[in-house]
PDB file of N, CA and C in Angstrom:
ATOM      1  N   UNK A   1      19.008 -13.671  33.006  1.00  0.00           N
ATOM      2  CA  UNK A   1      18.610 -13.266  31.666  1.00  0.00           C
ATOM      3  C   UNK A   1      19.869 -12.923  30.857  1.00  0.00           C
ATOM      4  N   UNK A   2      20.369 -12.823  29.553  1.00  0.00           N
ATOM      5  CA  UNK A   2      21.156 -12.932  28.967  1.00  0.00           C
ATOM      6  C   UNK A   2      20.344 -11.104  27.876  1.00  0.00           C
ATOM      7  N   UNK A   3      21.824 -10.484  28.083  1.00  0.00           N
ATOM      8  CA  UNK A   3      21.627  -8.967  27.948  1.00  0.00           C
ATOM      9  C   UNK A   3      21.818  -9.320  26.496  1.00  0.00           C
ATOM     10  N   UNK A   4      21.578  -7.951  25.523  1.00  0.00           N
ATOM     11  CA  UNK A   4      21.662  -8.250  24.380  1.00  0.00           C
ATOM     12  C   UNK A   4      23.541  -7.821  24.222  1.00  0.00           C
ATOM     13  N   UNK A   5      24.077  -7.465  25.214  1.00  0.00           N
ATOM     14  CA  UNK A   5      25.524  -7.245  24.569  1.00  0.00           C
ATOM     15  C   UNK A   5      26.281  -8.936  24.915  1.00  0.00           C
ATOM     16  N   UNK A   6      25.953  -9.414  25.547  1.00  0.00           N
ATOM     17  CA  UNK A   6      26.307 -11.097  25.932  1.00  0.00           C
ATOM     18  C   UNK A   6      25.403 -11.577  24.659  1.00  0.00           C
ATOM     19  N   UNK A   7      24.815 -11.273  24.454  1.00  0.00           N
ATOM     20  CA  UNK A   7      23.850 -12.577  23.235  1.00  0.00           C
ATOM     21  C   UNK A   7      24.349 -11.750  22.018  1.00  0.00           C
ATOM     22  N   UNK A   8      25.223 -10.691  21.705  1.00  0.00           N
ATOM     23  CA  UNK A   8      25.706 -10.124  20.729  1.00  0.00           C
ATOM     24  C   UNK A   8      27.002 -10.784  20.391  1.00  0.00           C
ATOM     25  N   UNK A   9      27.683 -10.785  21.464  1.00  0.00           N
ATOM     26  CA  UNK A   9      29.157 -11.403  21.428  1.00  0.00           C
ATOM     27  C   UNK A   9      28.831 -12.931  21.499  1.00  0.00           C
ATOM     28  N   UNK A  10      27.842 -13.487  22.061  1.00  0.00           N
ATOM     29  CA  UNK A  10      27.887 -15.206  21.489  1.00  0.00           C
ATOM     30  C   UNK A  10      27.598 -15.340  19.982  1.00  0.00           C
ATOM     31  N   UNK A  11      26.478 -14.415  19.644  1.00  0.00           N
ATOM     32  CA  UNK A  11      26.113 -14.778  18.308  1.00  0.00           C
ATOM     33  C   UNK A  11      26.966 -14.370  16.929  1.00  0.00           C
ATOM     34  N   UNK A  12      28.292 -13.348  17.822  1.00  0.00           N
ATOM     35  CA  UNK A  12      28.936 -13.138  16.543  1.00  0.00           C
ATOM     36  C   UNK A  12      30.390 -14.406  16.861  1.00  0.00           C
ATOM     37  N   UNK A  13      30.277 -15.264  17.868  1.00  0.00           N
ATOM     38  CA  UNK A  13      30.944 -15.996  18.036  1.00  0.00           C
ATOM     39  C   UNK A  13      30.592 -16.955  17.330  1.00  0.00           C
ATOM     40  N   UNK A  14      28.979 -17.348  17.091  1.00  0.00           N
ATOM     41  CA  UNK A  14      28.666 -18.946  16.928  1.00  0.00           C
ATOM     42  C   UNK A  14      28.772 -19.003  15.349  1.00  0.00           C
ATOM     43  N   UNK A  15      28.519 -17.732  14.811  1.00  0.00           N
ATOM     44  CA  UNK A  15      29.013 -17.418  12.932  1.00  0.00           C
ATOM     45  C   UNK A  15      30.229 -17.942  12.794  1.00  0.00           C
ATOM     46  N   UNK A  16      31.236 -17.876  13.699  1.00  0.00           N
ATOM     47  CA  UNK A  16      32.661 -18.434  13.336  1.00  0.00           C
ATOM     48  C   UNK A  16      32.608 -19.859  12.718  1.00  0.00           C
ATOM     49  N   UNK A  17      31.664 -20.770  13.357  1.00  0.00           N
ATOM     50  CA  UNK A  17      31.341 -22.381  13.467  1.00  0.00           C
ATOM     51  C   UNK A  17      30.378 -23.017  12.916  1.00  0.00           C
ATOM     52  N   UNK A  18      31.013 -24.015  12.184  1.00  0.00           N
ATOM     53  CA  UNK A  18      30.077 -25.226  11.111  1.00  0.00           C
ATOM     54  C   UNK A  18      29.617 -26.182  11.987  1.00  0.00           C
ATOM     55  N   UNK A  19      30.307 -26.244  12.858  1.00  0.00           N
ATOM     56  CA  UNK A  19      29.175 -27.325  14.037  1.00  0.00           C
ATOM     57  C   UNK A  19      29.000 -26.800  15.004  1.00  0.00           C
ATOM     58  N   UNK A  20      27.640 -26.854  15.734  1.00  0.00           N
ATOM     59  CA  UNK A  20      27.165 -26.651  16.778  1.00  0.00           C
ATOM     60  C   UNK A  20      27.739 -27.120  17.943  1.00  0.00           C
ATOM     61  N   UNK A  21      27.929 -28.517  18.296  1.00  0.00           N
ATOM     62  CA  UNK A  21      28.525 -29.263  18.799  1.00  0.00           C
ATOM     63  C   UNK A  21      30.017 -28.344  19.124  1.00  0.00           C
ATOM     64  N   UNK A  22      30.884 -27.995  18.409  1.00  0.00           N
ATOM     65  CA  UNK A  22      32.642 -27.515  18.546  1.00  0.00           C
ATOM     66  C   UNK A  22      31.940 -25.852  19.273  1.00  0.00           C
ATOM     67  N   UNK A  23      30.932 -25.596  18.884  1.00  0.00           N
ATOM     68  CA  UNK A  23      30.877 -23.714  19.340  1.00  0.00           C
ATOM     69  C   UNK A  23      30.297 -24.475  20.722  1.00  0.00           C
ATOM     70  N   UNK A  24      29.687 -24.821  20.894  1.00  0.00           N
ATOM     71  CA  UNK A  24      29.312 -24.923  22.615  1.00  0.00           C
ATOM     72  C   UNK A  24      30.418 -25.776  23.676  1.00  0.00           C
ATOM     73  N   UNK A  25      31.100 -26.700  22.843  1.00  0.00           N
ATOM     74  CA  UNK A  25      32.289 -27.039  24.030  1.00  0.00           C
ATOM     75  C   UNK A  25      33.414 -26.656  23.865  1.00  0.00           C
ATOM     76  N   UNK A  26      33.433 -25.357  22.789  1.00  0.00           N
ATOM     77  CA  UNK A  26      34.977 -24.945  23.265  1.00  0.00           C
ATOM     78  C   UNK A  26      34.498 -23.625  23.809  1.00  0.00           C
ATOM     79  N   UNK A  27      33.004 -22.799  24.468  1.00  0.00           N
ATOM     80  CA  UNK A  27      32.870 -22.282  24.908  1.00  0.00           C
ATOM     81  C   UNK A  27      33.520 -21.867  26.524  1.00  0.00           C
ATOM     82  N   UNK A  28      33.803 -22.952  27.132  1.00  0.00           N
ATOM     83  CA  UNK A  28      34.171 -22.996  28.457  1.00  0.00           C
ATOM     84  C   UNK A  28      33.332 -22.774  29.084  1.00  0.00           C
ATOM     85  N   UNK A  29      33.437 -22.513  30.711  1.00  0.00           N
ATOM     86  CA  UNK A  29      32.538 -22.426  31.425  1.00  0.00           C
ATOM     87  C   UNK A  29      33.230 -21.149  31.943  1.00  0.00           C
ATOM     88  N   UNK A  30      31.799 -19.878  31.715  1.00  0.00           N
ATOM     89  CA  UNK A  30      32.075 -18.361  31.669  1.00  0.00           C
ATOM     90  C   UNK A  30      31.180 -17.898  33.078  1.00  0.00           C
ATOM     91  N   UNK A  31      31.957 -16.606  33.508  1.00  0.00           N
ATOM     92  CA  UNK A  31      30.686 -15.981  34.685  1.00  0.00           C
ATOM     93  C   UNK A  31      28.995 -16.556  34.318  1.00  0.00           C
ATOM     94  N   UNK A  32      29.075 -15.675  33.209  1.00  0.00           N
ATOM     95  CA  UNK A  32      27.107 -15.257  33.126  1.00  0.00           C
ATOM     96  C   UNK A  32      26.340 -17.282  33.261  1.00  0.00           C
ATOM     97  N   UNK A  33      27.215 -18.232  32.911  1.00  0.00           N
ATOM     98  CA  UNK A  33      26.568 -19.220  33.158  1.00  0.00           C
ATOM     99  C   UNK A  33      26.045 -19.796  34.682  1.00  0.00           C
ATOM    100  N   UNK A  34      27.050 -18.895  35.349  1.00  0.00           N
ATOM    101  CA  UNK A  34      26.352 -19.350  37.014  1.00  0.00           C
ATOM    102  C   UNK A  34      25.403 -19.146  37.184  1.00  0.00           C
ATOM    103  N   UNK A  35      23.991 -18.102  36.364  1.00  0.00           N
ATOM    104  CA  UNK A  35      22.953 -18.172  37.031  1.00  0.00           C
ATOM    105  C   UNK A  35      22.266 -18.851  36.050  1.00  0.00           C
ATOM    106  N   UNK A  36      22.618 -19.757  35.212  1.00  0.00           N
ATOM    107  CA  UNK A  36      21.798 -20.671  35.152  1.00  0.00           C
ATOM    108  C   UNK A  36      22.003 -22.432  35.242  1.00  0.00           C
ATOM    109  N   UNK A  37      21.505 -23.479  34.942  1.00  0.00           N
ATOM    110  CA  UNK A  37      21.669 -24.732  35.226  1.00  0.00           C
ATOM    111  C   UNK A  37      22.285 -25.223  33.888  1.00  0.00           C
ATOM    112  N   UNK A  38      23.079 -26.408  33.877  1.00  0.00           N
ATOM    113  CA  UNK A  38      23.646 -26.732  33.024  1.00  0.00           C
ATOM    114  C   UNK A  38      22.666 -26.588  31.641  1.00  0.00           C
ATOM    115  N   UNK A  39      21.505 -27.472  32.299  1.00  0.00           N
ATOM    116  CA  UNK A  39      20.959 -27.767  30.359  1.00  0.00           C
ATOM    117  C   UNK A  39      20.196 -26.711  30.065  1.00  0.00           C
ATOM    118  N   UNK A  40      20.034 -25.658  31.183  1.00  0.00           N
ATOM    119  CA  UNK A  40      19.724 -24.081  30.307  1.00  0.00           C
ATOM    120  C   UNK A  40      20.970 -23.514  29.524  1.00  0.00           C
ATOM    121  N   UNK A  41      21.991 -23.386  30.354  1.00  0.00           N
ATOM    122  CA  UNK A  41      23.263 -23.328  29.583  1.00  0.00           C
ATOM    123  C   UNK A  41      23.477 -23.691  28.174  1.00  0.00           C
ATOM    124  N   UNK A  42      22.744 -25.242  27.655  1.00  0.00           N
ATOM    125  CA  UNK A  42      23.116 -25.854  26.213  1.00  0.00           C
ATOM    126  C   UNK A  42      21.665 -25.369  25.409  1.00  0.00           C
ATOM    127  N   UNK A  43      20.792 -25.118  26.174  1.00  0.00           N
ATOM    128  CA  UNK A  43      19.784 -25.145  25.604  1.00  0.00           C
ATOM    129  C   UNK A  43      20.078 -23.275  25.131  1.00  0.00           C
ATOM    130  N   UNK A  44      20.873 -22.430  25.666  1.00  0.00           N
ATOM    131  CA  UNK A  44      20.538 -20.940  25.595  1.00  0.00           C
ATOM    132  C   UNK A  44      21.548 -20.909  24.254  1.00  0.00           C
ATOM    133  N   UNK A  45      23.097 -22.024  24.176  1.00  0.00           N
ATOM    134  CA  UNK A  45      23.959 -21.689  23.087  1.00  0.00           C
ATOM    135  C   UNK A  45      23.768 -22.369  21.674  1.00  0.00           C
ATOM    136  N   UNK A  46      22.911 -23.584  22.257  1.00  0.00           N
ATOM    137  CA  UNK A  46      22.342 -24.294  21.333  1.00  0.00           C
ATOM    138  C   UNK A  46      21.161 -23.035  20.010  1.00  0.00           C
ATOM    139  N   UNK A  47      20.538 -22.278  20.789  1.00  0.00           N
ATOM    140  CA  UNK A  47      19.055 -21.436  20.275  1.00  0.00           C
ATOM    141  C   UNK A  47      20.376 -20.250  20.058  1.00  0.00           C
ATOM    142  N   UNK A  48      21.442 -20.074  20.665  1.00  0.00           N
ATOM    143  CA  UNK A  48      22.174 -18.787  19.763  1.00  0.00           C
ATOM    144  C   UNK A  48      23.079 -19.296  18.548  1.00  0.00           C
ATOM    145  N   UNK A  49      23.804 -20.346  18.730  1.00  0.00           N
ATOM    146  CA  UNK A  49      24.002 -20.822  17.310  1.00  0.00           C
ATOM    147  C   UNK A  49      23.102 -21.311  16.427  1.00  0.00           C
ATOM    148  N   UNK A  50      21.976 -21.520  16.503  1.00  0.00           N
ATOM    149  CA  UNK A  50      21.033 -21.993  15.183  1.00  0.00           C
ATOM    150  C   UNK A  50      19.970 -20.266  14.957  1.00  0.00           C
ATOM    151  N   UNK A  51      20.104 -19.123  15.647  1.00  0.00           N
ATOM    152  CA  UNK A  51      20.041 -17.998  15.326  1.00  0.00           C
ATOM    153  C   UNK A  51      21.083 -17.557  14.902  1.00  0.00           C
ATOM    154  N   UNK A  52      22.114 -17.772  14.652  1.00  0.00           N
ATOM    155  CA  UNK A  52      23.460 -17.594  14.004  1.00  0.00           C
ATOM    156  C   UNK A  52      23.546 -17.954  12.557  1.00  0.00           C
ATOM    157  N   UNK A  53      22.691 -19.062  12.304  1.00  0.00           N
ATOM    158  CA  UNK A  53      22.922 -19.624  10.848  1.00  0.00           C
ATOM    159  C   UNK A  53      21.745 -19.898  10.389  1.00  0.00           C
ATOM    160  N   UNK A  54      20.799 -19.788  10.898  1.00  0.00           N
ATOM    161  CA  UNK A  54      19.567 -19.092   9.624  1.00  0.00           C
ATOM    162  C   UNK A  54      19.411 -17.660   9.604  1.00  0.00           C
ATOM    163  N   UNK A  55      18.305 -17.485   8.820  1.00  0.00           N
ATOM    164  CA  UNK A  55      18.032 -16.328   8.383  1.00  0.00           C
ATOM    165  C   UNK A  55      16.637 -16.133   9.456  1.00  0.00           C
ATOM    166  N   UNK A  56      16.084 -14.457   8.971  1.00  0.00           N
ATOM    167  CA  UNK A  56      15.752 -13.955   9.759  1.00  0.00           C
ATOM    168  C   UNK A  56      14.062 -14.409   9.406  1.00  0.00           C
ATOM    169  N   UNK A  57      14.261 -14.900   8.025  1.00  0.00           N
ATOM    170  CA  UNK A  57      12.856 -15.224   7.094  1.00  0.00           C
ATOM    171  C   UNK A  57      12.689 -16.763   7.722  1.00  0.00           C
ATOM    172  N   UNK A  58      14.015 -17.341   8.262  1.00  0.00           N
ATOM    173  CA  UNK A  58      13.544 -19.175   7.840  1.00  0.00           C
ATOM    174  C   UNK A  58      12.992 -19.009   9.986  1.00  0.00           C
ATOM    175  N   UNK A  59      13.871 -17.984  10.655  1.00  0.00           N
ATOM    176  CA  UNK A  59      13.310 -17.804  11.910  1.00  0.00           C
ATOM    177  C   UNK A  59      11.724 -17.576  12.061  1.00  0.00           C
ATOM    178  N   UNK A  60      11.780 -16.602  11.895  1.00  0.00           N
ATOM    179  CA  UNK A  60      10.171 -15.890  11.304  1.00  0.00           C
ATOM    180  C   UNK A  60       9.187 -16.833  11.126  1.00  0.00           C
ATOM    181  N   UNK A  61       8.934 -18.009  10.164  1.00  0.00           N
ATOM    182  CA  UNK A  61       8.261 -19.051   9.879  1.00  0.00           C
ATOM    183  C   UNK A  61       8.717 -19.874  10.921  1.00  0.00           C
ATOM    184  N   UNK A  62       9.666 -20.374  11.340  1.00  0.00           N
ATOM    185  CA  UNK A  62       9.662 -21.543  12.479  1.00  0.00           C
ATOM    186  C   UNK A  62       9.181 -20.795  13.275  1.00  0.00           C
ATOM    187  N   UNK A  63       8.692 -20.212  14.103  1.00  0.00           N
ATOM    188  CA  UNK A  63       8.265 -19.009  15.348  1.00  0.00           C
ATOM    189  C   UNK A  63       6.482 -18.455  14.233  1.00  0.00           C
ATOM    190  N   UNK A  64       6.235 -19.255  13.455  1.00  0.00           N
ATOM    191  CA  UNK A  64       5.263 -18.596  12.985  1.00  0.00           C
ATOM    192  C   UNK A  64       4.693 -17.477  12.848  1.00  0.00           C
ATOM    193  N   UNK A  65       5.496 -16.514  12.042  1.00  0.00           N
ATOM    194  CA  UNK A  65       5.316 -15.011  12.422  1.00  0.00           C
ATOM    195  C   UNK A  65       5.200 -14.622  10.765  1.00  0.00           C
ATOM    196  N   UNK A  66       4.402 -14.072  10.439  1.00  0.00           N
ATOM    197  CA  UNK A  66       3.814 -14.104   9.438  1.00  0.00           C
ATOM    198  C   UNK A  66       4.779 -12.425   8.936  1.00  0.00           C
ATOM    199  N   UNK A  67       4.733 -12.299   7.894  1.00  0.00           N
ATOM    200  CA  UNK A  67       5.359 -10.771   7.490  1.00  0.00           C
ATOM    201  C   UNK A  67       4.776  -9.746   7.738  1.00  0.00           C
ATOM    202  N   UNK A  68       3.635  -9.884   7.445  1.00  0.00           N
ATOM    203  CA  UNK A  68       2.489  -9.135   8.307  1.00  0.00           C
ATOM    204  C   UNK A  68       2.422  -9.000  10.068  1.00  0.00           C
ATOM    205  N   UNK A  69       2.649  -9.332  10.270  1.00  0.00           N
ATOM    206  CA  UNK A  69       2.711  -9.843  12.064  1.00  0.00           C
ATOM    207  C   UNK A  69       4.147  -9.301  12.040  1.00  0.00           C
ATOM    208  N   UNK A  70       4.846  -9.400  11.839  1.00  0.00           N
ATOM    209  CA  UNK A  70       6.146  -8.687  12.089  1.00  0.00           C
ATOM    210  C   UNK A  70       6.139  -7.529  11.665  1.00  0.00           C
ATOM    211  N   UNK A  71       5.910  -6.806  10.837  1.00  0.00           N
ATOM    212  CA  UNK A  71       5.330  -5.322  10.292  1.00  0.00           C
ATOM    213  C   UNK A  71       5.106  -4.851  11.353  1.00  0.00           C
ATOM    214  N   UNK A  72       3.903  -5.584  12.007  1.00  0.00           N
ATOM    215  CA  UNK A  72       3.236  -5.053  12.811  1.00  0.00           C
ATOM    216  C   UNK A  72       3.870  -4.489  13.423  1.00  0.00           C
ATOM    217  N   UNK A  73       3.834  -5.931  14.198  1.00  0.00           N
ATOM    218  CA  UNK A  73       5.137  -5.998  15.795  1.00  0.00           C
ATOM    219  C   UNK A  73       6.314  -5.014  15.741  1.00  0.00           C
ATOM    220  N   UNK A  74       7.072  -4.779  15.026  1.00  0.00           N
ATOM    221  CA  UNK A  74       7.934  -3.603  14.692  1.00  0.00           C
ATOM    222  C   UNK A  74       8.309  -2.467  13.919  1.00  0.00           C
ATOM    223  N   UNK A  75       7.205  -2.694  13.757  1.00  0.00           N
ATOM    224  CA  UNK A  75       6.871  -1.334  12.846  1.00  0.00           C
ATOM    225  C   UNK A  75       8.122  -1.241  11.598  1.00  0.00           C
ATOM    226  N   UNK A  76       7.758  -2.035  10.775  1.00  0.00           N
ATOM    227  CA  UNK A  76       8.871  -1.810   9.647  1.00  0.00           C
ATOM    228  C   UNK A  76       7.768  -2.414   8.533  1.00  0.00           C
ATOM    229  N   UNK A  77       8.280  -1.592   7.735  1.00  0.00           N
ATOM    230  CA  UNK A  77       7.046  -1.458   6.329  1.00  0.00           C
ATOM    231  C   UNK A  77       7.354  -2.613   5.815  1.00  0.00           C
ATOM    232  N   UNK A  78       5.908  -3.523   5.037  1.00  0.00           N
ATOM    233  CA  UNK A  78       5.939  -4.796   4.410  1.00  0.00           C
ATOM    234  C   UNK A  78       6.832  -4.637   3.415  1.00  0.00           C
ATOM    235  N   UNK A  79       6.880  -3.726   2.492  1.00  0.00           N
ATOM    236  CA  UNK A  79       8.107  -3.960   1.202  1.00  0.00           C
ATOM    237  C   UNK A  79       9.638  -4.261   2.124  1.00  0.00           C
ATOM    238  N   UNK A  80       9.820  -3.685   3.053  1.00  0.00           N
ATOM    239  CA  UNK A  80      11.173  -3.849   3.784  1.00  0.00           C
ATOM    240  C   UNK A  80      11.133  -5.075   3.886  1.00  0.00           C
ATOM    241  N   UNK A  81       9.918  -6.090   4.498  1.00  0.00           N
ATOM    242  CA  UNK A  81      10.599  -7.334   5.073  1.00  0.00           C
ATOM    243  C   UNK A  81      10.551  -8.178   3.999  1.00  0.00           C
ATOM    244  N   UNK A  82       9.610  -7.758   2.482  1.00  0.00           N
ATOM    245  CA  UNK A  82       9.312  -8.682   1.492  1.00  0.00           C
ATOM    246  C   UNK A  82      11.013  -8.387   0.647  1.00  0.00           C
ATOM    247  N   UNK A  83      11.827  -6.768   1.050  1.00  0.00           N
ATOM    248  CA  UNK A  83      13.238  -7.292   0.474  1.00  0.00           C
ATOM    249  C   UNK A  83      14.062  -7.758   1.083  1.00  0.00           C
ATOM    250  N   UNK A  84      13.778  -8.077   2.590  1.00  0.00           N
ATOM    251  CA  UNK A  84      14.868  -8.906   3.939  1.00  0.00           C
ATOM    252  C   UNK A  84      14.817 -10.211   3.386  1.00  0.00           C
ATOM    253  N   UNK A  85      13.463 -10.405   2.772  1.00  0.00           N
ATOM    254  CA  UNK A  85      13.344 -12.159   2.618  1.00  0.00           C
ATOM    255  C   UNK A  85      14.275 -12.222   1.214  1.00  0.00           C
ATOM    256  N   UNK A  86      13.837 -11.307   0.213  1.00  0.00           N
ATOM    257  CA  UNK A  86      14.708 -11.597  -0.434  1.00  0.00           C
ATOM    258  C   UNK A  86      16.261 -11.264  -0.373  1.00  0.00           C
ATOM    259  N   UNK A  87      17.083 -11.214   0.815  1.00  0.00           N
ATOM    260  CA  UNK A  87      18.359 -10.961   1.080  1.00  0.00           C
ATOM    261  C   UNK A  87      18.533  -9.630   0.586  1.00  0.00           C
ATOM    262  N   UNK A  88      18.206  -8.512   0.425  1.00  0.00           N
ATOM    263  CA  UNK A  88      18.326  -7.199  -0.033  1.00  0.00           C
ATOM    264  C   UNK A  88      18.100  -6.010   1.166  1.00  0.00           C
ATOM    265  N   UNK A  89      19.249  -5.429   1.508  1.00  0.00           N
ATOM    266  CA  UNK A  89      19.361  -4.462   2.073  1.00  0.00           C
ATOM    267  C   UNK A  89      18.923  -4.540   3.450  1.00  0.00           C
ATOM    268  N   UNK A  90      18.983  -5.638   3.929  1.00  0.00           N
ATOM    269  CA  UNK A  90      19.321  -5.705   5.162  1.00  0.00           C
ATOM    270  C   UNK A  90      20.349  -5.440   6.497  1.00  0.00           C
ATOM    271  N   UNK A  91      20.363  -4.461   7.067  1.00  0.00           N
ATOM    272  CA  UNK A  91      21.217  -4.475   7.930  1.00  0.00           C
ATOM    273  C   UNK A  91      21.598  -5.227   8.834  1.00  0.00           C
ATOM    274  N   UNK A  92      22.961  -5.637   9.112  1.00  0.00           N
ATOM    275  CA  UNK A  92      23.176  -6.334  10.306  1.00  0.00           C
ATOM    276  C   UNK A  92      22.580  -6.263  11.925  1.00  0.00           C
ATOM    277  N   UNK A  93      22.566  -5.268  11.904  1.00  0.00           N
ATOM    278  CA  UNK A  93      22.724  -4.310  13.248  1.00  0.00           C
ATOM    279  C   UNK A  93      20.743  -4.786  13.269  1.00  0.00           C
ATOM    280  N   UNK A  94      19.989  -4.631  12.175  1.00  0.00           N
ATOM    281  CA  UNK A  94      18.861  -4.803  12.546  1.00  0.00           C
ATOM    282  C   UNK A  94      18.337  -6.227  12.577  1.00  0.00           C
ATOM    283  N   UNK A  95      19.384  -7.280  11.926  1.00  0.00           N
ATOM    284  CA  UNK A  95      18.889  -8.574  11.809  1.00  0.00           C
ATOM    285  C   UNK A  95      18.999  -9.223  13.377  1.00  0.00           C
ATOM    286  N   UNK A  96      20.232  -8.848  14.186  1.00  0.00           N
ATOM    287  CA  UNK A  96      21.093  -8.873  15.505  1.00  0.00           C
ATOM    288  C   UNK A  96      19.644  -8.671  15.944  1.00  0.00           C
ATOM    289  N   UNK A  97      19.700  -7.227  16.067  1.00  0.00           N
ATOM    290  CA  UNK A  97      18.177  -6.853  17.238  1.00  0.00           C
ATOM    291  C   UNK A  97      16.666  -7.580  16.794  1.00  0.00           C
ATOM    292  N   UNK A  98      16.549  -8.042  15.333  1.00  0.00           N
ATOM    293  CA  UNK A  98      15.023  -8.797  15.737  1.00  0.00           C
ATOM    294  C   UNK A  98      14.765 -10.132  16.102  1.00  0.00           C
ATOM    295  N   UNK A  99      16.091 -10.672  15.833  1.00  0.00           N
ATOM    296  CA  UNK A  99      16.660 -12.293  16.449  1.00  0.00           C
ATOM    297  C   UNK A  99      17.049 -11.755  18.091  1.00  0.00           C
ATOM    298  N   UNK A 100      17.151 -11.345  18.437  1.00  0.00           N
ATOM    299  CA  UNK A 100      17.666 -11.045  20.141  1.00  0.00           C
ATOM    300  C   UNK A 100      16.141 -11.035  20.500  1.00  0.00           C
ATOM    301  N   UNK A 101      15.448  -9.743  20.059  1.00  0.00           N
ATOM    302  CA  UNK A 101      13.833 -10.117  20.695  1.00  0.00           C
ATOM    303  C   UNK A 101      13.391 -11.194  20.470  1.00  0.00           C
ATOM    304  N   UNK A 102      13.627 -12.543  19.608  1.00  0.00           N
ATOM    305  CA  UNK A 102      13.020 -13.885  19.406  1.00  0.00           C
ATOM    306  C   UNK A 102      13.666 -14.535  20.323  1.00  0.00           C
ATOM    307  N   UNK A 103      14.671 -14.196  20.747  1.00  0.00           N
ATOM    308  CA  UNK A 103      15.603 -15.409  21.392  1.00  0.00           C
ATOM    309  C   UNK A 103      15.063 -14.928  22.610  1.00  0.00           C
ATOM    310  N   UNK A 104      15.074 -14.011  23.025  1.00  0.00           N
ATOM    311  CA  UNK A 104      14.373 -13.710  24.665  1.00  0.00           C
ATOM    312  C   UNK A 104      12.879 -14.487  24.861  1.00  0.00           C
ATOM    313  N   UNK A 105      12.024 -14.146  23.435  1.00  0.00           N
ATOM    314  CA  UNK A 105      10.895 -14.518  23.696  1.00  0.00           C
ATOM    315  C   UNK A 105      11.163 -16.309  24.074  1.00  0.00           C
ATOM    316  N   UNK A 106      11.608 -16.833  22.991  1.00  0.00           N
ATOM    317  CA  UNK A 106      12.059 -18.261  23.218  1.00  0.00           C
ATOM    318  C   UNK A 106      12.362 -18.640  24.669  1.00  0.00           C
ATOM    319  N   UNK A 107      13.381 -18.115  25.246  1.00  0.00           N
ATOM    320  CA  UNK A 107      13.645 -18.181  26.323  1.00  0.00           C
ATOM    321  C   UNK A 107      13.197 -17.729  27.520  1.00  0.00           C
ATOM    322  N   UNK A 108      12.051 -17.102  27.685  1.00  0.00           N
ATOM    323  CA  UNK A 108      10.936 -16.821  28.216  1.00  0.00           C
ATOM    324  C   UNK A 108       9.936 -18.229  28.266  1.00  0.00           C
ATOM    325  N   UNK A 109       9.839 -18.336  27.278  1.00  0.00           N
ATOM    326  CA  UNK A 109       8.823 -19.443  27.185  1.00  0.00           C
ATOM    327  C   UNK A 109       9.218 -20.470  27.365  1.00  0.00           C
ATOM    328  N   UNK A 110      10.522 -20.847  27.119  1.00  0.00           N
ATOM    329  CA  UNK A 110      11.210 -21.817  27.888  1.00  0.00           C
ATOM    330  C   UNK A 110      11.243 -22.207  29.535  1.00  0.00           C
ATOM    331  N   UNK A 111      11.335 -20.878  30.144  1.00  0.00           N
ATOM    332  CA  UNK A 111      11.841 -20.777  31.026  1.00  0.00           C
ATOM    333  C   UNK A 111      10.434 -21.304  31.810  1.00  0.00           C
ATOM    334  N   UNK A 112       8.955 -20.754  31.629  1.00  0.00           N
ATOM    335  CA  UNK A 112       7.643 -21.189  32.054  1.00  0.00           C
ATOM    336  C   UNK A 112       7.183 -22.712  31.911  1.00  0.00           C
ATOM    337  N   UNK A 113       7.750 -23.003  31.000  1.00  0.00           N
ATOM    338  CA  UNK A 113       7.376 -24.508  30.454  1.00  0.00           C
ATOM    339  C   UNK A 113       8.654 -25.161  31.699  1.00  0.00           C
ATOM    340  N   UNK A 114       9.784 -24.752  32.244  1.00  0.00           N
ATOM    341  CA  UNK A 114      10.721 -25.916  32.786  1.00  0.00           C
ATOM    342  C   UNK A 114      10.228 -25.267  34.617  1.00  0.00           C
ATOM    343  N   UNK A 115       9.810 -24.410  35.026  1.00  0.00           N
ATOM    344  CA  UNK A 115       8.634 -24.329  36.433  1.00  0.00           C
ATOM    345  C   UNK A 115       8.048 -24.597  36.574  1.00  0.00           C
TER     346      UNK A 115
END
């Protein structure tokens, strides 16, 4: 499983990079990849650089998660996420942590679908 301080330091890595492609092969080959298989490997940096360069609104809709449904789910008041969408006063620190819980979920569900 990939901790949120490893999926912190990739994802403030993959912001550095305009192609996907250059952030995953000049990654090298690091400890935490031994426990998994190569094309989990592309498939885990692949889903942290394209959480790197959208937003938390264009995530949200691809993952079908309605603003409402995310309210929910984390308890953060609808005017908050109706000014996240509009780029207003969003914190970093909180955009990091609700993309880390998507990327786990992703990769969860990944992980059932390839057993």
């Amino acid at each position: 499983m990939i901790d949120f301080e490893l999926f912190t330091r990739l994802y403030s890595e993959a912001k550095q990079y305009d192609d996907i492609d250059l952030f995953t092969s000049e990654r090298g080959w690091q400890d935490w990849m031994d426990n998994f298989s190569t094309q989990e490997v592309i498939f885990i940096l692949n889903k942290i650089y394209e959480y790197s360069q959208e937003s938390l609104q264009d995530i949200r809709i691809k993952l079908n998660y309605s603003r409402v449904a995310l309210s929910r789910a984390y308890y953060i008041p609808l005017r908050t996420l109706e000014n996240w969408d509009r780029k207003q006063n969003m914190p970093d620190y909180v955009e990091v942590l609700i993309k880390y819980t998507f990327f786990i979920k992703e990769i969860t569900k990944n992980e059932a679908i390839t057993e």
